[in-house]
C-alpha atoms as a PDB file:
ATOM      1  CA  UNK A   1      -3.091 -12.870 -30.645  1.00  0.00           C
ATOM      2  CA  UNK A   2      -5.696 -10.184 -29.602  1.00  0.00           C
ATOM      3  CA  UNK A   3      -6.070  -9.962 -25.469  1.00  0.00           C
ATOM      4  CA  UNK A   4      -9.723 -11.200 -25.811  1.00  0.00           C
ATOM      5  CA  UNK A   5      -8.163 -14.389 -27.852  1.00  0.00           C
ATOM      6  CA  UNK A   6      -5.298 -14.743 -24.642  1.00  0.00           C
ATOM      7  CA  UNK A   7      -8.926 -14.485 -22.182  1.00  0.00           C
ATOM      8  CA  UNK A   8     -10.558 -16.842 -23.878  1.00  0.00           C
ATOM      9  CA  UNK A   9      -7.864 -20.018 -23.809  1.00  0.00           C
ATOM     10  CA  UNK A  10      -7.035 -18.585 -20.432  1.00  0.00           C
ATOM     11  CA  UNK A  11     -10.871 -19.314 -19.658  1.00  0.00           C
ATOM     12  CA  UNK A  12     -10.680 -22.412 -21.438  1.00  0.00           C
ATOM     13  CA  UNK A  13      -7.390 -23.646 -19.492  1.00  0.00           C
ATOM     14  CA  UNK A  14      -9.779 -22.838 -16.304  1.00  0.00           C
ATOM     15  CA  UNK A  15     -12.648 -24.650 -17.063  1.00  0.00           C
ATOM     16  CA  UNK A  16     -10.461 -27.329 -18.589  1.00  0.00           C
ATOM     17  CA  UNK A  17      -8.364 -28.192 -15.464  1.00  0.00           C
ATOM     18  CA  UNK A  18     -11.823 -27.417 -12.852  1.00  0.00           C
ATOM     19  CA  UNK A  19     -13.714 -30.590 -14.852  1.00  0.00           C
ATOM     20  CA  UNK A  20     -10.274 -32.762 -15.282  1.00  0.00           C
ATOM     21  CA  UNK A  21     -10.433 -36.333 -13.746  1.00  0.00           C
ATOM     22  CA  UNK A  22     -10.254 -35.887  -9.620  1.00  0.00           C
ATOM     23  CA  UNK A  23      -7.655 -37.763  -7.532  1.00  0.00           C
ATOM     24  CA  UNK A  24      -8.090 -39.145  -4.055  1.00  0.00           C
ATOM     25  CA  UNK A  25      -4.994 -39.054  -1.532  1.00  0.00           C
ATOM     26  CA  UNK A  26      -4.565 -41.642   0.756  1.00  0.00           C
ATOM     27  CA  UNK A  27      -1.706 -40.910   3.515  1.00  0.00           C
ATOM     28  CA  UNK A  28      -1.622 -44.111   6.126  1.00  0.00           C
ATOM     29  CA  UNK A  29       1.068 -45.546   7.442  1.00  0.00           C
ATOM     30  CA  UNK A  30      -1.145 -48.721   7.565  1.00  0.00           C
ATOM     31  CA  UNK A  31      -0.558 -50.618   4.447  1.00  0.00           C
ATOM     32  CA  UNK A  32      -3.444 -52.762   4.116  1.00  0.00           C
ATOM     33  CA  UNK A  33      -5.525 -49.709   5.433  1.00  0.00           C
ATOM     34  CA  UNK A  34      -4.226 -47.818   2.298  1.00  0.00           C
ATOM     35  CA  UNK A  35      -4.586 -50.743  -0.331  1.00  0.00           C
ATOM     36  CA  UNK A  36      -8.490 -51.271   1.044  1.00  0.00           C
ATOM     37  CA  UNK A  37      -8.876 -48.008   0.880  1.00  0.00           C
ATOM     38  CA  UNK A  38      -7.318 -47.504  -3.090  1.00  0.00           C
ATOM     39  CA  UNK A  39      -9.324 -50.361  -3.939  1.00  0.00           C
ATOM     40  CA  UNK A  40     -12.336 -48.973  -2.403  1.00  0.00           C
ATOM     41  CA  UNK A  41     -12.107 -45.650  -4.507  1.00  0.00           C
ATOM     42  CA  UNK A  42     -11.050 -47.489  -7.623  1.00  0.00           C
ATOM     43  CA  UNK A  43     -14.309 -49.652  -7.604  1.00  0.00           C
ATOM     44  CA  UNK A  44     -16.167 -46.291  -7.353  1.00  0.00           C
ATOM     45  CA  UNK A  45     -14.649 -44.925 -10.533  1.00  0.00           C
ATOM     46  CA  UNK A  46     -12.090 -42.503  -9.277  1.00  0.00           C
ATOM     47  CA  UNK A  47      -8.192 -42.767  -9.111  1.00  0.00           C
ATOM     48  CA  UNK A  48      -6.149 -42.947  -5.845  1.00  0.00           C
ATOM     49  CA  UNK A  49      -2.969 -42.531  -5.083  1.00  0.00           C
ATOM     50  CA  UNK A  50      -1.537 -43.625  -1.648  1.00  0.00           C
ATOM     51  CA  UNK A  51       1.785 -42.296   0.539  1.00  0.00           C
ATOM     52  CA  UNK A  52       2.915 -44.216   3.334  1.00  0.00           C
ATOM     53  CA  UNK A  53       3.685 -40.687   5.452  1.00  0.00           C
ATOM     54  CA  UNK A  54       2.891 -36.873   5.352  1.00  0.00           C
ATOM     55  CA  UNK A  55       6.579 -36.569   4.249  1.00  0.00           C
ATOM     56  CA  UNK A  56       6.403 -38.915   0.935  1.00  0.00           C
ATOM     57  CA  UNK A  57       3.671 -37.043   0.426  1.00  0.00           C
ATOM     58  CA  UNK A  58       4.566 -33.465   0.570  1.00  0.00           C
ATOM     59  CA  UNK A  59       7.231 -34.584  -1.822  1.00  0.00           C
ATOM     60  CA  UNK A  60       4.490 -35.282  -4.950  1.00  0.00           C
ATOM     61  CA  UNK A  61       3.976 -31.564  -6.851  1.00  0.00           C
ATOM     62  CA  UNK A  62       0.900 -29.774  -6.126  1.00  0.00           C
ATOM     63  CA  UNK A  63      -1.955 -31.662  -7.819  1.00  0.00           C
ATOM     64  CA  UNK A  64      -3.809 -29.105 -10.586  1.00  0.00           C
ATOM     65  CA  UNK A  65      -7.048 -31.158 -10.870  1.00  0.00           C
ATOM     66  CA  UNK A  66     -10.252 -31.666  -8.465  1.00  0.00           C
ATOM     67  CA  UNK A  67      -8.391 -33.856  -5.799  1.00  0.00           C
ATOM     68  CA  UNK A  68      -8.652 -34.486  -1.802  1.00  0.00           C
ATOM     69  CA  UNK A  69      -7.112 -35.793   0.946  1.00  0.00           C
ATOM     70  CA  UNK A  70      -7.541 -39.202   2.915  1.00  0.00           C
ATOM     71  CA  UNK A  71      -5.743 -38.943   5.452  1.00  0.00           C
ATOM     72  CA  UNK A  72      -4.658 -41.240   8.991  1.00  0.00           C
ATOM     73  CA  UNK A  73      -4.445 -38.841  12.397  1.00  0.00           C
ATOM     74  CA  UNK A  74      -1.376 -40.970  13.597  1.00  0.00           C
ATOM     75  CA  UNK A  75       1.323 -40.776  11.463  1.00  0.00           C
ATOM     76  CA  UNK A  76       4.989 -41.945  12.257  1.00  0.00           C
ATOM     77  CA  UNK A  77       6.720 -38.602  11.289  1.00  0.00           C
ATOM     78  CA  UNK A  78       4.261 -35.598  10.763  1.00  0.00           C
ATOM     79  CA  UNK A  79       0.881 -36.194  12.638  1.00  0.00           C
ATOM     80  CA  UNK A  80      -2.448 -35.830  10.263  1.00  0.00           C
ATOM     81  CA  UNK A  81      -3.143 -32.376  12.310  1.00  0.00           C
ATOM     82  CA  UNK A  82       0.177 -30.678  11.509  1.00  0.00           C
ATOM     83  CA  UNK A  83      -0.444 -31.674   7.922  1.00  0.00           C
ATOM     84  CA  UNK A  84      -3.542 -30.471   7.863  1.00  0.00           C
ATOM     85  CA  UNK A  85      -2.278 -26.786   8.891  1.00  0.00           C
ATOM     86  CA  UNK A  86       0.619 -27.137   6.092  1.00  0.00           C
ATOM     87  CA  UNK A  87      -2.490 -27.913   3.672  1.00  0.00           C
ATOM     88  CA  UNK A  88      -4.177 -24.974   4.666  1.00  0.00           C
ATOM     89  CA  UNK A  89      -1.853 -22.671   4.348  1.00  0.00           C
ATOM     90  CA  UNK A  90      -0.087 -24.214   0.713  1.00  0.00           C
ATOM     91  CA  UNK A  91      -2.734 -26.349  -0.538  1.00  0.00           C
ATOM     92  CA  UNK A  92      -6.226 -24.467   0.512  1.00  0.00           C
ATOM     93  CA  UNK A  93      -8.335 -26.067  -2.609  1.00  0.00           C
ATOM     94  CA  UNK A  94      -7.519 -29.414  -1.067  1.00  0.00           C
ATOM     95  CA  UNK A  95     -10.187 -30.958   0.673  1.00  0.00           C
ATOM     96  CA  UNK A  96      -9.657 -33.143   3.695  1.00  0.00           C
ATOM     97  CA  UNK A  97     -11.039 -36.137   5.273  1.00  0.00           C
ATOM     98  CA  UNK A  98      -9.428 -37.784   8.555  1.00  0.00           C
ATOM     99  CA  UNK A  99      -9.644 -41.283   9.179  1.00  0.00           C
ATOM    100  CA  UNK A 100      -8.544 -42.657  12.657  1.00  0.00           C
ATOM    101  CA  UNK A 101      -8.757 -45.628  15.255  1.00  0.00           C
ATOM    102  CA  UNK A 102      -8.070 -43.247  18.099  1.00  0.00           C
ATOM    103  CA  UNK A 103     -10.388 -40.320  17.896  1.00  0.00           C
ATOM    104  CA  UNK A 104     -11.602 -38.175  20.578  1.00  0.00           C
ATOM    105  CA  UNK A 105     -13.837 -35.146  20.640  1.00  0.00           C
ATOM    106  CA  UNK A 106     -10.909 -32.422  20.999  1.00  0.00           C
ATOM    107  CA  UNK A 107      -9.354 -33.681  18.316  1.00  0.00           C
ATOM    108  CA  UNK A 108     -12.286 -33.970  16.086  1.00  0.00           C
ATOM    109  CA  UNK A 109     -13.352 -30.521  17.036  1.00  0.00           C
ATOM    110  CA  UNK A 110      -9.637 -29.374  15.795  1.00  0.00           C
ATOM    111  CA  UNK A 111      -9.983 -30.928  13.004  1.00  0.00           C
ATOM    112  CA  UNK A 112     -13.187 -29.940  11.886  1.00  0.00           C
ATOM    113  CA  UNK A 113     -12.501 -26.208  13.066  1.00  0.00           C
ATOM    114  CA  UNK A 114      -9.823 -26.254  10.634  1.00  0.00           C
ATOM    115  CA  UNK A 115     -12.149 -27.088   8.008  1.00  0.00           C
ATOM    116  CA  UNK A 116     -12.049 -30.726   7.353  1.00  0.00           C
ATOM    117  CA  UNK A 117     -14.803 -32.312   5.273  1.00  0.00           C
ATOM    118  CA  UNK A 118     -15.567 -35.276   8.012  1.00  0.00           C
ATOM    119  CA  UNK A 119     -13.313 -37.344  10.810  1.00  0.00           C
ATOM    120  CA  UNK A 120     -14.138 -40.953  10.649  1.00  0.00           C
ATOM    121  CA  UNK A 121     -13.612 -42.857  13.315  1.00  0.00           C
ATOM    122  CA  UNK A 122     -12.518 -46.859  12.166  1.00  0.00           C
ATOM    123  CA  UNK A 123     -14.058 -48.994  11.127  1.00  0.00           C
ATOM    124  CA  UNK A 124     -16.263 -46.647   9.520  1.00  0.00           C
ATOM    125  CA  UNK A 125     -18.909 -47.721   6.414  1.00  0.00           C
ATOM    126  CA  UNK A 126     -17.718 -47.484   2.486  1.00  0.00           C
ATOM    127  CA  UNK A 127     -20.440 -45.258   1.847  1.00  0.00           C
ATOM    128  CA  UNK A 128     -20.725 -43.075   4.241  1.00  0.00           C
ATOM    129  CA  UNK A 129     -16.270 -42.684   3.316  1.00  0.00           C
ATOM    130  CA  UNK A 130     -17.394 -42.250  -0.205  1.00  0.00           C
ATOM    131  CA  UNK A 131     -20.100 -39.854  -0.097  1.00  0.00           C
ATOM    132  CA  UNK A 132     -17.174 -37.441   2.343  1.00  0.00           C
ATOM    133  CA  UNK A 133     -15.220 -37.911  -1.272  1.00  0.00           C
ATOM    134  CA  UNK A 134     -17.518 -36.896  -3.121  1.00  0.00           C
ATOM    135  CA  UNK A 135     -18.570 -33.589  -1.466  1.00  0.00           C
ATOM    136  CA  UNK A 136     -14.643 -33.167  -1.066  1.00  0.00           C
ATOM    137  CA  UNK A 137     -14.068 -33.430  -4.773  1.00  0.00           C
ATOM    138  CA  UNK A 138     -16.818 -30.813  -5.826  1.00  0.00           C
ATOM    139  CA  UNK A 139     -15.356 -28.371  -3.082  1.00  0.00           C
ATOM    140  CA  UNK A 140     -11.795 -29.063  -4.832  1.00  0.00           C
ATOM    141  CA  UNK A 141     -13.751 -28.476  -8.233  1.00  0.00           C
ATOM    142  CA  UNK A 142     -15.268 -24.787  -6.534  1.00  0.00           C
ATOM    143  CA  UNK A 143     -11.957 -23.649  -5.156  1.00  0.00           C
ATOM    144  CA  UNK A 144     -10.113 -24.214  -8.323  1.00  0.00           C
ATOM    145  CA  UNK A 145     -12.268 -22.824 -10.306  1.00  0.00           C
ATOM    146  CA  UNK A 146     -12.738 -20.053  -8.383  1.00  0.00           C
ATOM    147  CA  UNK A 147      -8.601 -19.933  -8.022  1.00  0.00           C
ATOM    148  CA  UNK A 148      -8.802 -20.066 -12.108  1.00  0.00           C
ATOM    149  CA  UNK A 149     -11.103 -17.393 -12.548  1.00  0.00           C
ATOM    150  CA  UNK A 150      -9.158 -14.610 -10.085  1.00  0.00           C
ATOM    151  CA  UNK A 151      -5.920 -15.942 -12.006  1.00  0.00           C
ATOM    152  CA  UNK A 152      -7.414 -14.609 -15.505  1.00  0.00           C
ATOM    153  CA  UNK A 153      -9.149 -11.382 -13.569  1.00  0.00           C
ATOM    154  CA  UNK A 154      -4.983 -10.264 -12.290  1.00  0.00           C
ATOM    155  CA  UNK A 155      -3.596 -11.149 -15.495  1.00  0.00           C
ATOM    156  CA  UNK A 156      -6.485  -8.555 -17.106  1.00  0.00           C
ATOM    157  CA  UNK A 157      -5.289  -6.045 -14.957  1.00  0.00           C
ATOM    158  CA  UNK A 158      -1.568  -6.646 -15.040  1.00  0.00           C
ATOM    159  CA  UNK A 159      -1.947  -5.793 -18.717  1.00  0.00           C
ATOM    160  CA  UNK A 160      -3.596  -2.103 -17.611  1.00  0.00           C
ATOM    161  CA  UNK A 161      -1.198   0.973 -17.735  1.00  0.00           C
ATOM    162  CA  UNK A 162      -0.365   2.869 -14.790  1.00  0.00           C
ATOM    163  CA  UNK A 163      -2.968   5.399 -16.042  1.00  0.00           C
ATOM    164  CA  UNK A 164      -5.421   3.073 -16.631  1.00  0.00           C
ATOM    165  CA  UNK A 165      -5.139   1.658 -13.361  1.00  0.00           C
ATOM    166  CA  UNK A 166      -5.559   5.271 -11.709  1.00  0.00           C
ATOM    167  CA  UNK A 167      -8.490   5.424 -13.766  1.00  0.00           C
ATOM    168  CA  UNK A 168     -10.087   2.621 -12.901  1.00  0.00           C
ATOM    169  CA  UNK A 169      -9.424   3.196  -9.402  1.00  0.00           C
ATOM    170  CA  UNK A 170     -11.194   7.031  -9.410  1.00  0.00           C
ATOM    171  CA  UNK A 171     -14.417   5.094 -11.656  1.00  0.00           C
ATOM    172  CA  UNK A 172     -14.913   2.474  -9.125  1.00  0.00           C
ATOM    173  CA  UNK A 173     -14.788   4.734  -6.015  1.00  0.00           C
ATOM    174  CA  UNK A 174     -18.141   6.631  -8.192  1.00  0.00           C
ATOM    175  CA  UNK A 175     -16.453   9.543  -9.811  1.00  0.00           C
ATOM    176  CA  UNK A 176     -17.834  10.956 -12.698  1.00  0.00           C
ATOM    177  CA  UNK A 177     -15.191  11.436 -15.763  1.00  0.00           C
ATOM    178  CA  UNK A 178     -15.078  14.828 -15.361  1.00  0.00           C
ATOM    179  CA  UNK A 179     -14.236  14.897 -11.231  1.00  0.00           C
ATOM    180  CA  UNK A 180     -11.705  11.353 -12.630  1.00  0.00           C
ATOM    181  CA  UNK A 181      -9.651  14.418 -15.199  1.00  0.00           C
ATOM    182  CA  UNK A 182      -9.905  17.113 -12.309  1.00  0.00           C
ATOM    183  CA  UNK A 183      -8.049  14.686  -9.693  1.00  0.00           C
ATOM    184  CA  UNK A 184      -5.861  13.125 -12.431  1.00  0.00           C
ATOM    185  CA  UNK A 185      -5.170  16.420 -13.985  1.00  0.00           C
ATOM    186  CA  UNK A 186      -6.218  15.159 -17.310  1.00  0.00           C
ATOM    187  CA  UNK A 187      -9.057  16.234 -19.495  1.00  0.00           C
ATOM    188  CA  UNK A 188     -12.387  14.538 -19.588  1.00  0.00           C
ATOM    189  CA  UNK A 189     -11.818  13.208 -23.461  1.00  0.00           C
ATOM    190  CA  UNK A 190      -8.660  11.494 -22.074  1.00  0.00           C
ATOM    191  CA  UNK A 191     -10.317   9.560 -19.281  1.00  0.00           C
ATOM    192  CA  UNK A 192     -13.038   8.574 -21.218  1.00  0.00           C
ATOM    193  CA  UNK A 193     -10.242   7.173 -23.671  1.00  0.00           C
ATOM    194  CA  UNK A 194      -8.429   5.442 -20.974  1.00  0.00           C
ATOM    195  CA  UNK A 195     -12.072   4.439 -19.269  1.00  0.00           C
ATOM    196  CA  UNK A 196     -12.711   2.749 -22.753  1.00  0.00           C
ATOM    197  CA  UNK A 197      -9.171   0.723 -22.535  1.00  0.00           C
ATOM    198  CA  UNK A 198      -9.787  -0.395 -19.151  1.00  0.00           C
ATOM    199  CA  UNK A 199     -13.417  -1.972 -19.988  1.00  0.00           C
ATOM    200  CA  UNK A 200     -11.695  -3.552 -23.288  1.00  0.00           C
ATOM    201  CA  UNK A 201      -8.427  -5.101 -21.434  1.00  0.00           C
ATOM    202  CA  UNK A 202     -10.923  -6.315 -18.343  1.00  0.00           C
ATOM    203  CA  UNK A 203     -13.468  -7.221 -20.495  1.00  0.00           C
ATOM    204  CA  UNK A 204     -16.258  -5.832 -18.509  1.00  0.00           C
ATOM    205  CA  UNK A 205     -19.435  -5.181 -20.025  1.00  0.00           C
ATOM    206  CA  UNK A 206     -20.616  -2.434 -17.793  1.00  0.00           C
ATOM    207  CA  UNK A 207     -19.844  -0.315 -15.243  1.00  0.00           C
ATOM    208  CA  UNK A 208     -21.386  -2.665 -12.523  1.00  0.00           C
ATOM    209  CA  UNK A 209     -18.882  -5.736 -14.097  1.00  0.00           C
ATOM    210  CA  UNK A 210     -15.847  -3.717 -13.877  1.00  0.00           C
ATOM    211  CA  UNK A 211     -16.682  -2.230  -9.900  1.00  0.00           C
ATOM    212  CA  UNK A 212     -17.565  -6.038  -9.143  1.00  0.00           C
ATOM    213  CA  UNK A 213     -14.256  -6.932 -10.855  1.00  0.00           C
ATOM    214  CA  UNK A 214     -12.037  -4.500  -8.830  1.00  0.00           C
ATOM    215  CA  UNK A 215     -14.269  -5.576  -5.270  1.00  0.00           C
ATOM    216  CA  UNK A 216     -12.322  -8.823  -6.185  1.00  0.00           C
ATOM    217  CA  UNK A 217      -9.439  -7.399  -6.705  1.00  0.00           C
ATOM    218  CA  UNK A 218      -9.368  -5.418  -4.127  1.00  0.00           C
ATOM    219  CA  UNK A 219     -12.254  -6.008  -1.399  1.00  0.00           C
ATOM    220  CA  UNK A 220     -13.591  -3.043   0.748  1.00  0.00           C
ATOM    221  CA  UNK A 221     -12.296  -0.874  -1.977  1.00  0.00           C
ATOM    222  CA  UNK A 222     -15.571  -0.052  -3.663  1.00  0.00           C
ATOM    223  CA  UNK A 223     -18.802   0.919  -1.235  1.00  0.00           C
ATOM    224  CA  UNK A 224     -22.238  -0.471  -1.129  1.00  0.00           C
ATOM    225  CA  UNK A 225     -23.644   2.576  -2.825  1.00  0.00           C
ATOM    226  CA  UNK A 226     -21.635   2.710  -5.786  1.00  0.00           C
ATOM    227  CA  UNK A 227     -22.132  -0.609  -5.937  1.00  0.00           C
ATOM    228  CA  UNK A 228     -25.922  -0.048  -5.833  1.00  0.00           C
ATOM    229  CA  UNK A 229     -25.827   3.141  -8.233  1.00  0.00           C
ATOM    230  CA  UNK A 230     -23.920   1.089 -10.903  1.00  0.00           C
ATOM    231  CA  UNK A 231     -26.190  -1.493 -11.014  1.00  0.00           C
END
């Protein structure tokens, strides 16, 4: 199979898992809070599954398709704020979306500081719970896309040489081939061969692809102006 083939279902594999069916979360120690709740989000289409503690569910593997989180503030063993930070830090394209009986305006402001989609304070209205999924799902749906798309962009350039990578680096920073075979020690028909490898194996189309490619690789590494002279 050709690299561009591998790309391709790699692609494919991206996209695929980004537009998969999304899962809901539901984490309260409240059982008829989390059976109104899975009922709620099954009568709007979606599937939920619910854990009685932050424990039970840290336990379920990582979820791979648009999903968020529904989650209580109080919980008997690890509190919905603590969980949160774990999320952040292992789970980022998770999207949460607090639920409590006891909120107060510190906490909220924690809560949403550490990114969470909306604290709802109960009893709170269906929709207004619903629509918070929704927007939660399509951030899932950016972030894992996003997460899919870097994946394929590091496996391109794991498959560069050494060489090629030194080349790449030297024609992103704005060198011309010639000044890239002075500082490599190599002539100028030899960088433009490996140049020509390194736009095949990245599959960039022009010079502007590739220095966008290695900015998100590598940010900070490329300037403004060669970014601007490329284009």
């Amino acid at each position: 199979m050709t690299l561009a083939s591998e790309v391709e279902l790699e692609q494919e594999g991206a996209a695929s898992a980004a537009h998969a069916a999304p899962v809901v979360f539901i984490v309260d120690d409240d059982v008829s809070v989390r059976e109104s709740l899975q009922a709620l989000i099954g009568y709007a289409g979606l599937t939920a599954e619910t854990y009685s503690s932050a424990r039970d569910f840290l336990r379920r593997p990582r979820a791979t398709v648009p999903n968020c989180l529904v989650l209580d503030v109080r919980l008997p063993d690890l509190d919905g704020l603590e969980l949160q930070n774990h999320i952040a830090s292992q789970r980022a394209e998770m999207p949460i979306i607090f639920i409590t009986g006891y909120g107060d305006v510190p906490m909220t402001v924690q809560a949403m500081k550490a990114g969470a989609v909306e604290f709802l304070t109960k009893p709170f209205d269906d929709e207004v719970l619903l629509d918070a999924i929704l927007l939660a799902i399509e951030r899932s749906r950016a972030a894992l896309s996003e997460a899919a798309g870097m994946k394929v962009l590091n496996d391109r350039y794991a498959s560069l040489s050494r060489r090629e990578r030194e080349v790449m680096a030297l024609v992103v920073s704005g060198l011309l081939n010639k000044q890239v075979g002075i500082e490599l020690g190599i002539s100028e028909i030899t960088v433009k061969a490996h140049r020509g490898q390194v736009m095949r194996k990245m599959n960039a189309v022009s010079l502007a692809d590739l220095i966008n490619m290695a900015q998100k690789l590598q940010p900070g590494r490329t300037s403004p102006a060669v970014l601007e002279k490329a284009a």
